[in-house]
N, C-alpha and C. Protein backbone atom coordinates (compact mmCIF):
# COMPACT_ATOMS: atom_id res chain seq x y z
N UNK A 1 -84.28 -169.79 -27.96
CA UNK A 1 -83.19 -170.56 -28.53
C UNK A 1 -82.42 -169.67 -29.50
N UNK A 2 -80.71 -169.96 -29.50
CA UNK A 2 -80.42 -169.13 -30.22
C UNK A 2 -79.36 -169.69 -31.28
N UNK A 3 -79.72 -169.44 -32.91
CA UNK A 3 -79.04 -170.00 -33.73
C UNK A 3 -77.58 -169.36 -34.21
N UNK A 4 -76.83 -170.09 -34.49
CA UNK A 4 -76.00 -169.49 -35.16
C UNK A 4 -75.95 -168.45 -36.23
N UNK A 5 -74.96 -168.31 -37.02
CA UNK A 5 -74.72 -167.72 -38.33
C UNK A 5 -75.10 -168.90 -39.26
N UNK A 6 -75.96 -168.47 -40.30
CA UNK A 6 -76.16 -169.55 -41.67
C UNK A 6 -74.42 -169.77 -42.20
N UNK A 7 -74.27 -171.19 -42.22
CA UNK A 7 -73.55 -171.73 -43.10
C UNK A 7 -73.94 -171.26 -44.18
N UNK A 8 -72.65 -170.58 -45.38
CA UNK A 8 -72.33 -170.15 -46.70
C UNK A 8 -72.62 -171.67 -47.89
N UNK A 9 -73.17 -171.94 -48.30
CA UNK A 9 -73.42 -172.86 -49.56
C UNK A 9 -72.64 -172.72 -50.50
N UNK A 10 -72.25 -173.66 -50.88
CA UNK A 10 -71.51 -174.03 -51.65
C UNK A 10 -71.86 -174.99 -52.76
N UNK A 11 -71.81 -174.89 -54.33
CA UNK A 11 -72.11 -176.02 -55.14
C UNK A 11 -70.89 -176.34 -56.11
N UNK A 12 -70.20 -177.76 -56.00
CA UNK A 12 -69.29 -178.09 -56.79
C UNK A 12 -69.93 -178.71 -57.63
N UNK A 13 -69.50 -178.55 -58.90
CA UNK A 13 -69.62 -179.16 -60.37
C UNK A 13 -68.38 -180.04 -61.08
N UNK A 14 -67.89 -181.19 -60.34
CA UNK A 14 -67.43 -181.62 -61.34
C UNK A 14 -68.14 -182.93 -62.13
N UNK A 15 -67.67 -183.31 -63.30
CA UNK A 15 -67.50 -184.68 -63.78
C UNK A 15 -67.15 -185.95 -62.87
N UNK A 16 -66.30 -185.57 -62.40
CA UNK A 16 -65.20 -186.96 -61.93
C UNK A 16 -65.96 -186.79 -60.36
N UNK A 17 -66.55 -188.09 -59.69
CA UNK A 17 -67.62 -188.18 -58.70
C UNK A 17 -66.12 -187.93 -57.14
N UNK A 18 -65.10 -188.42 -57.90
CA UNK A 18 -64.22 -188.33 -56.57
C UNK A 18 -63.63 -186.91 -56.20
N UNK A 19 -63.79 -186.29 -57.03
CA UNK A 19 -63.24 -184.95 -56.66
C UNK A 19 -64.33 -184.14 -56.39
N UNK A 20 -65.88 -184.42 -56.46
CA UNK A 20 -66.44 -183.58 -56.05
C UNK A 20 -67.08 -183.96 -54.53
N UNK A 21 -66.63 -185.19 -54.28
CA UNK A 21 -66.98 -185.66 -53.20
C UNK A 21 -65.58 -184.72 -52.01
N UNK A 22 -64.58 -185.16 -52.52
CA UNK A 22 -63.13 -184.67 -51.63
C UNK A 22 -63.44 -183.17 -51.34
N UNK A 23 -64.01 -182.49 -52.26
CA UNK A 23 -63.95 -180.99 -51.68
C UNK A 23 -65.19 -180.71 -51.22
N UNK A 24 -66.31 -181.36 -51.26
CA UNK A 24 -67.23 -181.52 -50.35
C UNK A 24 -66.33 -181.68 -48.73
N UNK A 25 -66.13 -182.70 -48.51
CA UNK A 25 -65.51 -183.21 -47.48
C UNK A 25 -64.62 -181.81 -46.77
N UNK A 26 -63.51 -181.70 -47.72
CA UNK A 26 -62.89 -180.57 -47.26
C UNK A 26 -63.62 -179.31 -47.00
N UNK A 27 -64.72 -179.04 -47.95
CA UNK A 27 -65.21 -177.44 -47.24
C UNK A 27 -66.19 -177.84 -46.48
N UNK A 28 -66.58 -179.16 -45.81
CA UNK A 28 -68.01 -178.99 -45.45
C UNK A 28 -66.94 -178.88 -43.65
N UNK A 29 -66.25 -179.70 -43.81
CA UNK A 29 -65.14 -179.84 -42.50
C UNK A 29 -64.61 -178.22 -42.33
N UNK A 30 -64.60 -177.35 -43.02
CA UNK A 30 -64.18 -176.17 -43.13
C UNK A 30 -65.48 -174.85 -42.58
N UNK A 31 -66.77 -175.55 -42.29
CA UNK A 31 -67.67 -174.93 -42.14
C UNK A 31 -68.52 -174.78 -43.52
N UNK A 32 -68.15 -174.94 -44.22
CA UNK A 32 -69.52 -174.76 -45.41
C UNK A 32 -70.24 -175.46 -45.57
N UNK A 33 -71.74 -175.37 -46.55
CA UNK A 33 -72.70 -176.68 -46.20
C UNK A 33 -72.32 -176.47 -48.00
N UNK A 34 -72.13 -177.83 -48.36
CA UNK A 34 -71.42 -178.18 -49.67
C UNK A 34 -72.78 -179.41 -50.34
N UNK A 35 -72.66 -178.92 -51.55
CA UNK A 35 -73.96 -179.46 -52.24
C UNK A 35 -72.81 -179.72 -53.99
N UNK A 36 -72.84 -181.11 -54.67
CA UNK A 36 -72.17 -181.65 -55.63
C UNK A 36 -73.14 -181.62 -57.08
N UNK A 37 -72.67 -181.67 -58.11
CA UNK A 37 -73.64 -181.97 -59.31
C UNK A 37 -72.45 -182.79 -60.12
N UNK A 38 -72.51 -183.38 -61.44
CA UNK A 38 -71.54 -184.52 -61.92
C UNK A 38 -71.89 -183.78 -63.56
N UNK A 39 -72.21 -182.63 -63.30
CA UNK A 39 -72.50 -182.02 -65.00
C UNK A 39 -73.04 -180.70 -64.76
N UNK A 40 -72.89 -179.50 -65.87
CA UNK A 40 -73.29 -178.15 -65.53
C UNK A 40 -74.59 -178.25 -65.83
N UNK A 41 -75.71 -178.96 -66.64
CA UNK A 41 -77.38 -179.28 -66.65
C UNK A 41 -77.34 -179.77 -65.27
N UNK A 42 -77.31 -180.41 -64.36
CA UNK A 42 -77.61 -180.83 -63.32
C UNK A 42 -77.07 -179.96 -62.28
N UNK A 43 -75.74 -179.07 -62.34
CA UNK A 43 -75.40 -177.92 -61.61
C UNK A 43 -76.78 -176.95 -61.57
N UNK A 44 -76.84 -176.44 -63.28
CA UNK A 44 -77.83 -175.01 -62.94
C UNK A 44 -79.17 -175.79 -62.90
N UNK A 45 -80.14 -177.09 -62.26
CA UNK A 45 -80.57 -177.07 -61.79
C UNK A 45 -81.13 -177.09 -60.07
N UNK A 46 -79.89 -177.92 -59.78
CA UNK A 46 -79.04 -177.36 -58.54
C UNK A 46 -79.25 -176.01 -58.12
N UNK A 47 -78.72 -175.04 -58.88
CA UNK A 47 -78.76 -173.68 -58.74
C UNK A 47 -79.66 -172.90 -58.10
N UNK A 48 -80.63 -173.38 -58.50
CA UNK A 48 -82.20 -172.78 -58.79
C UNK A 48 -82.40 -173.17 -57.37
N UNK A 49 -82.61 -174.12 -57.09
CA UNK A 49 -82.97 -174.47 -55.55
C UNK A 49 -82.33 -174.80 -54.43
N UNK A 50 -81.06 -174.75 -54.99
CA UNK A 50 -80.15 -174.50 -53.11
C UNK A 50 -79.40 -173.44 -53.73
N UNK A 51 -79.70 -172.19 -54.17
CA UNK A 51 -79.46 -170.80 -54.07
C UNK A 51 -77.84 -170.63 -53.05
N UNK A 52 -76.78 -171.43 -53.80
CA UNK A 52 -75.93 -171.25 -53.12
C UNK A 52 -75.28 -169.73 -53.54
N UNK A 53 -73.68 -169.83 -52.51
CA UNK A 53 -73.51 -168.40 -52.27
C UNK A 53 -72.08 -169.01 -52.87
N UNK A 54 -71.67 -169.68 -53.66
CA UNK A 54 -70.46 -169.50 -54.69
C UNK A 54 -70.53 -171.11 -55.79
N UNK A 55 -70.55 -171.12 -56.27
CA UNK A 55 -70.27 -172.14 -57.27
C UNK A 55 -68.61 -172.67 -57.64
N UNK A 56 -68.21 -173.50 -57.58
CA UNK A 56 -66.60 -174.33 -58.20
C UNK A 56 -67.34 -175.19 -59.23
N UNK A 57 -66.50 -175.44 -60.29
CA UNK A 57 -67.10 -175.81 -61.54
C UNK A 57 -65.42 -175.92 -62.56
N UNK A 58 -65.74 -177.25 -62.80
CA UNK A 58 -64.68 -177.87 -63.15
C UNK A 58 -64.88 -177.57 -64.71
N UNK A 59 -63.74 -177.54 -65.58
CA UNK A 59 -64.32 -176.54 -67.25
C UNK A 59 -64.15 -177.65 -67.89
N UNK A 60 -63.52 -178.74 -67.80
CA UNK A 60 -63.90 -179.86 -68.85
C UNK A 60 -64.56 -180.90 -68.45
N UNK A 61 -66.42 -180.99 -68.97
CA UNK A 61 -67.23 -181.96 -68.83
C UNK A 61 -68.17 -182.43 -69.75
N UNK A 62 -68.50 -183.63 -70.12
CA UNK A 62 -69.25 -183.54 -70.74
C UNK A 62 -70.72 -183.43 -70.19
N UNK A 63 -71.32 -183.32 -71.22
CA UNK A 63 -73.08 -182.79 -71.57
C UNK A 63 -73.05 -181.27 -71.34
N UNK A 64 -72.15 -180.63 -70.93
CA UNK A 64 -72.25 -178.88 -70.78
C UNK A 64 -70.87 -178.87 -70.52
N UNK A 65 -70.27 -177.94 -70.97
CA UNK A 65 -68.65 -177.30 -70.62
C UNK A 65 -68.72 -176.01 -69.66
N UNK A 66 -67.36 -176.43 -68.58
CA UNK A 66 -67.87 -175.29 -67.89
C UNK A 66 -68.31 -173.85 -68.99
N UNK A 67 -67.37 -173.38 -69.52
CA UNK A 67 -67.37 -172.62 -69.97
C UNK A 67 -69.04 -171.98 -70.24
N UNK A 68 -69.76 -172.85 -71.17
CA UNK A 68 -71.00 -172.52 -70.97
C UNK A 68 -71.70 -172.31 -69.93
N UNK A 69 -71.71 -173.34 -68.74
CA UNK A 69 -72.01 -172.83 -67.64
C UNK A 69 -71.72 -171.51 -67.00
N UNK A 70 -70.50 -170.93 -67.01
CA UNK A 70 -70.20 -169.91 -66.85
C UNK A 70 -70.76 -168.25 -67.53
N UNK A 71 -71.16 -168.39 -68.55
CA UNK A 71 -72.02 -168.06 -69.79
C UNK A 71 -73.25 -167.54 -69.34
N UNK A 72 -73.90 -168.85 -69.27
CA UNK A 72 -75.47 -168.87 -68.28
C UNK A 72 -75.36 -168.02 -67.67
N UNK A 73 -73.78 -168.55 -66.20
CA UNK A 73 -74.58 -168.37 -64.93
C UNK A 73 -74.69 -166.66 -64.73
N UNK A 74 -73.63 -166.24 -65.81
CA UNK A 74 -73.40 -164.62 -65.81
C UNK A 74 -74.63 -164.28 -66.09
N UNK A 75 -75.26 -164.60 -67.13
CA UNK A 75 -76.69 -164.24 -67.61
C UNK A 75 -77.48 -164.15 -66.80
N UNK A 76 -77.72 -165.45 -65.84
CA UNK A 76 -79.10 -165.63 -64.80
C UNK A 76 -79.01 -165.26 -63.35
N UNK A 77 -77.64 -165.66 -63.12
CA UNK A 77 -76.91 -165.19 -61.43
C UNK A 77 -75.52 -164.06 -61.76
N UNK A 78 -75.98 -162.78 -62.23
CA UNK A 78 -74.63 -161.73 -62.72
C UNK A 78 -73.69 -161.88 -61.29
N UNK A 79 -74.66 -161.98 -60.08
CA UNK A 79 -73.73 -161.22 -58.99
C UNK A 79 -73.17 -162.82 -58.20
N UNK A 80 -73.23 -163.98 -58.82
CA UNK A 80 -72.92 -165.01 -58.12
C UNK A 80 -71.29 -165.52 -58.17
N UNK A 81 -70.52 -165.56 -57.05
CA UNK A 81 -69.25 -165.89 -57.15
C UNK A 81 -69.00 -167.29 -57.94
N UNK A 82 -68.07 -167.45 -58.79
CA UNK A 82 -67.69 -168.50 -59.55
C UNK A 82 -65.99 -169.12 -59.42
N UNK A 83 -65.54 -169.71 -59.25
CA UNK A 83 -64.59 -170.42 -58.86
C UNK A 83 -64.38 -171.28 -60.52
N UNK A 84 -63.55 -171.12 -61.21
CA UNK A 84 -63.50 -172.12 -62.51
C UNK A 84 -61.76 -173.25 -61.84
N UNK A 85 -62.00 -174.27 -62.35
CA UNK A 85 -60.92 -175.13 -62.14
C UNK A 85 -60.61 -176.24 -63.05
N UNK A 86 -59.68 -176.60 -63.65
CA UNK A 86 -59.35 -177.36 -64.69
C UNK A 86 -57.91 -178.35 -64.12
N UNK A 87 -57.69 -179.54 -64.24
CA UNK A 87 -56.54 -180.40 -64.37
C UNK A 87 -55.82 -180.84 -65.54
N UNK A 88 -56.38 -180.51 -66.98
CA UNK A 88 -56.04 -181.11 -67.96
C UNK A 88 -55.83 -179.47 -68.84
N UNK A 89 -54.48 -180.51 -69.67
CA UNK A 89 -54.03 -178.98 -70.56
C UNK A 89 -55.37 -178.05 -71.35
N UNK A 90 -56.14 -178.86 -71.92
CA UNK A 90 -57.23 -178.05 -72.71
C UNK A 90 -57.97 -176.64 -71.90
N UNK A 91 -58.17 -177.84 -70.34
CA UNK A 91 -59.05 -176.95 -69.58
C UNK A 91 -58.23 -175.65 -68.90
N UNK A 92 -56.74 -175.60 -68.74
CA UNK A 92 -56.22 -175.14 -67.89
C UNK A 92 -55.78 -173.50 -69.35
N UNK A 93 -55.76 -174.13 -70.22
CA UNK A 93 -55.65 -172.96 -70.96
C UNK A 93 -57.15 -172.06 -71.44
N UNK A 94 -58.50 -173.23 -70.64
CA UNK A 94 -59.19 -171.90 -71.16
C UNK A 94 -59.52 -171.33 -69.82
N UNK A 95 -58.79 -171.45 -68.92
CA UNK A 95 -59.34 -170.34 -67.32
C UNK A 95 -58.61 -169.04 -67.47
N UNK A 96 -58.33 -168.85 -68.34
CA UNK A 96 -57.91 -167.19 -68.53
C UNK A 96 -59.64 -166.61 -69.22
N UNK A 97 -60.07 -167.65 -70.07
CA UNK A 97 -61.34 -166.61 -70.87
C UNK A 97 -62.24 -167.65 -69.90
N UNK A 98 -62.18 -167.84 -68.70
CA UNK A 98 -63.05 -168.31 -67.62
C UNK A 98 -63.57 -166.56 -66.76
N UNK A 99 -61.99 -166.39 -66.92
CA UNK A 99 -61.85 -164.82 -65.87
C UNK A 99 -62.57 -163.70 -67.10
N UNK A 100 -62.25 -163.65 -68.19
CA UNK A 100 -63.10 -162.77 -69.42
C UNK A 100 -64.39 -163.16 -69.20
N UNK A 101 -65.16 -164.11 -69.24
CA UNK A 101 -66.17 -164.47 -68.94
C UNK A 101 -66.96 -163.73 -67.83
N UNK A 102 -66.51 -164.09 -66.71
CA UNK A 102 -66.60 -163.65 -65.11
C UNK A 102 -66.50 -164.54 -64.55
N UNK A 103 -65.83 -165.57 -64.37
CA UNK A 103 -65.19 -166.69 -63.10
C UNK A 103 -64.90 -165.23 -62.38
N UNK A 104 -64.91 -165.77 -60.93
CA UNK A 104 -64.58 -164.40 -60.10
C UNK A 104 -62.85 -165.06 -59.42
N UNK A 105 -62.18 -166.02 -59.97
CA UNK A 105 -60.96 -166.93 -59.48
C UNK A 105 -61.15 -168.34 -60.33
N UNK A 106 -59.52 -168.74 -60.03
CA UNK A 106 -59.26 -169.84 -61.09
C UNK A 106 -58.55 -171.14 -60.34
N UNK A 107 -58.85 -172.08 -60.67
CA UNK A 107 -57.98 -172.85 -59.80
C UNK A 107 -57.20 -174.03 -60.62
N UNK A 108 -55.75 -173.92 -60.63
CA UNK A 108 -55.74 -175.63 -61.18
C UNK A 108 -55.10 -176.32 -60.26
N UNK A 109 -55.55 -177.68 -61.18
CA UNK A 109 -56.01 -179.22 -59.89
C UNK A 109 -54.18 -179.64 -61.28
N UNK A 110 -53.89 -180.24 -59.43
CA UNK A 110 -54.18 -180.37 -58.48
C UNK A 110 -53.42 -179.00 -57.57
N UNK A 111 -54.79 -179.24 -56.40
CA UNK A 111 -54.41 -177.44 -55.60
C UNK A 111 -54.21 -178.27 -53.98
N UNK A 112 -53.72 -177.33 -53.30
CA UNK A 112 -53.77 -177.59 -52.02
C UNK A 112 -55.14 -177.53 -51.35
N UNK A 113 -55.27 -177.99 -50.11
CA UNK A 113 -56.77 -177.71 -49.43
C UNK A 113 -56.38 -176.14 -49.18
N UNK A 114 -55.37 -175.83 -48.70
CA UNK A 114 -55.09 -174.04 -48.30
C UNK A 114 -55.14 -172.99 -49.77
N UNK A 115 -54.92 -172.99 -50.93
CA UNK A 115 -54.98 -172.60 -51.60
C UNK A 115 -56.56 -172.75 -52.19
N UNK A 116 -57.00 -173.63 -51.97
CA UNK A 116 -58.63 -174.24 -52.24
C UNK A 116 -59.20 -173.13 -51.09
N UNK A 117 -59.05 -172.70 -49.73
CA UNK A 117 -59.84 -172.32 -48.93
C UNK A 117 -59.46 -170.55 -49.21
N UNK A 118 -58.37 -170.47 -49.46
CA UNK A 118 -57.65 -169.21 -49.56
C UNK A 118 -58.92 -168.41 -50.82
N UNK A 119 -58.59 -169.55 -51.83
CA UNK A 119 -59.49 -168.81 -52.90
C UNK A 119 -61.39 -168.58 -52.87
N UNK A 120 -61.84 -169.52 -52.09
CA UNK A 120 -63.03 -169.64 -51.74
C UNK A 120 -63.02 -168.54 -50.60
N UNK A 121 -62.45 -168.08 -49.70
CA UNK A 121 -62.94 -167.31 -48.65
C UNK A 121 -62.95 -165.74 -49.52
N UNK A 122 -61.60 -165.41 -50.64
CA UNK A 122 -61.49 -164.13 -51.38
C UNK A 122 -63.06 -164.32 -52.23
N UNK A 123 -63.21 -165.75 -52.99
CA UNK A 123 -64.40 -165.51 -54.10
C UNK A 123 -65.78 -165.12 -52.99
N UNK A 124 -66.17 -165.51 -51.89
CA UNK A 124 -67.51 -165.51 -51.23
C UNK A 124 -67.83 -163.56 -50.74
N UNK A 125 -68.86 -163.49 -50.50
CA UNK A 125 -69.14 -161.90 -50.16
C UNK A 125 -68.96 -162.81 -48.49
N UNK A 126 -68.81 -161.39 -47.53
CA UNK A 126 -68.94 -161.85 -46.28
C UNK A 126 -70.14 -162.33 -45.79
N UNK A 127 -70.11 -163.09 -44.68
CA UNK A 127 -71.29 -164.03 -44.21
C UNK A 127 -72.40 -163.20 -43.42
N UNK A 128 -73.44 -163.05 -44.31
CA UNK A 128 -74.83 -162.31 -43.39
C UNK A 128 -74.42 -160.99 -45.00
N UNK A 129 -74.12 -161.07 -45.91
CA UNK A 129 -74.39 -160.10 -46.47
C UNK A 129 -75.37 -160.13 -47.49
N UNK A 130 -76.11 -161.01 -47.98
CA UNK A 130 -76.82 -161.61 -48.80
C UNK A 130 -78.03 -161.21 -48.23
């Protein structure tokens, strides 16, 4: 029997349950196998055990800010692609020190699904390189 290529993993982090559901939807329809958290404590435990291959992570949430998450994830996952994304003025002015940090790309909401896939295919290493 012969399998495919592993689907690339994916973990979105937002707050707001509808937007992390929609880009589920959109990248899982896109080929990715897409995994959600509703807070960055419940993301980086996430982390740990579906060892995905890029993270999106929304920067204003409560119980953890992306920002911290981002922090961590440099600390524990240096080489893991990060995607930061914000809709609200606070958040959208801190995705510049998302990229100082190491977000590896930035996104603000609201984005297209093509600009959403555009930036996820540049943030991921190629498939089978892991």
């Amino acid at each position: 029997m012969e399998y495919g290529p592993m689907k690339q993993r994916i973990l979105v982090i937002d707050d707001e349950h509808a937007v992390g559901e929609l880009l589920k939807i959109l990248l899982t329809r896109n080929g990715y196998e897409v995994a959600t958290a509703e807070n960055g404590r419940e993301g980086l435990r996430q982390i740990d055990i579906l060892r995905p291959d890029l993270v999106i992570t929304d920067i204003t949430m409560p119980d953890m800010e992306g920002i911290e998450l981002i922090s961590i994830l440099r600390k524990e996952h240096e080489r893991l692609p990060i995607v930061a994304m914000s809709g609200n003025i606070v958040g959208r002015g801190f995705l510049k020190v998302t990229e100082l940090l190491g977000a590896t790309a930035t996104l603000n909401k609201p984005f297209s699904t093509q600009e959403l896939l555009e930036v996820v295919r540049a943030a991921l290493p190629p498939s089978g390189s892991a």
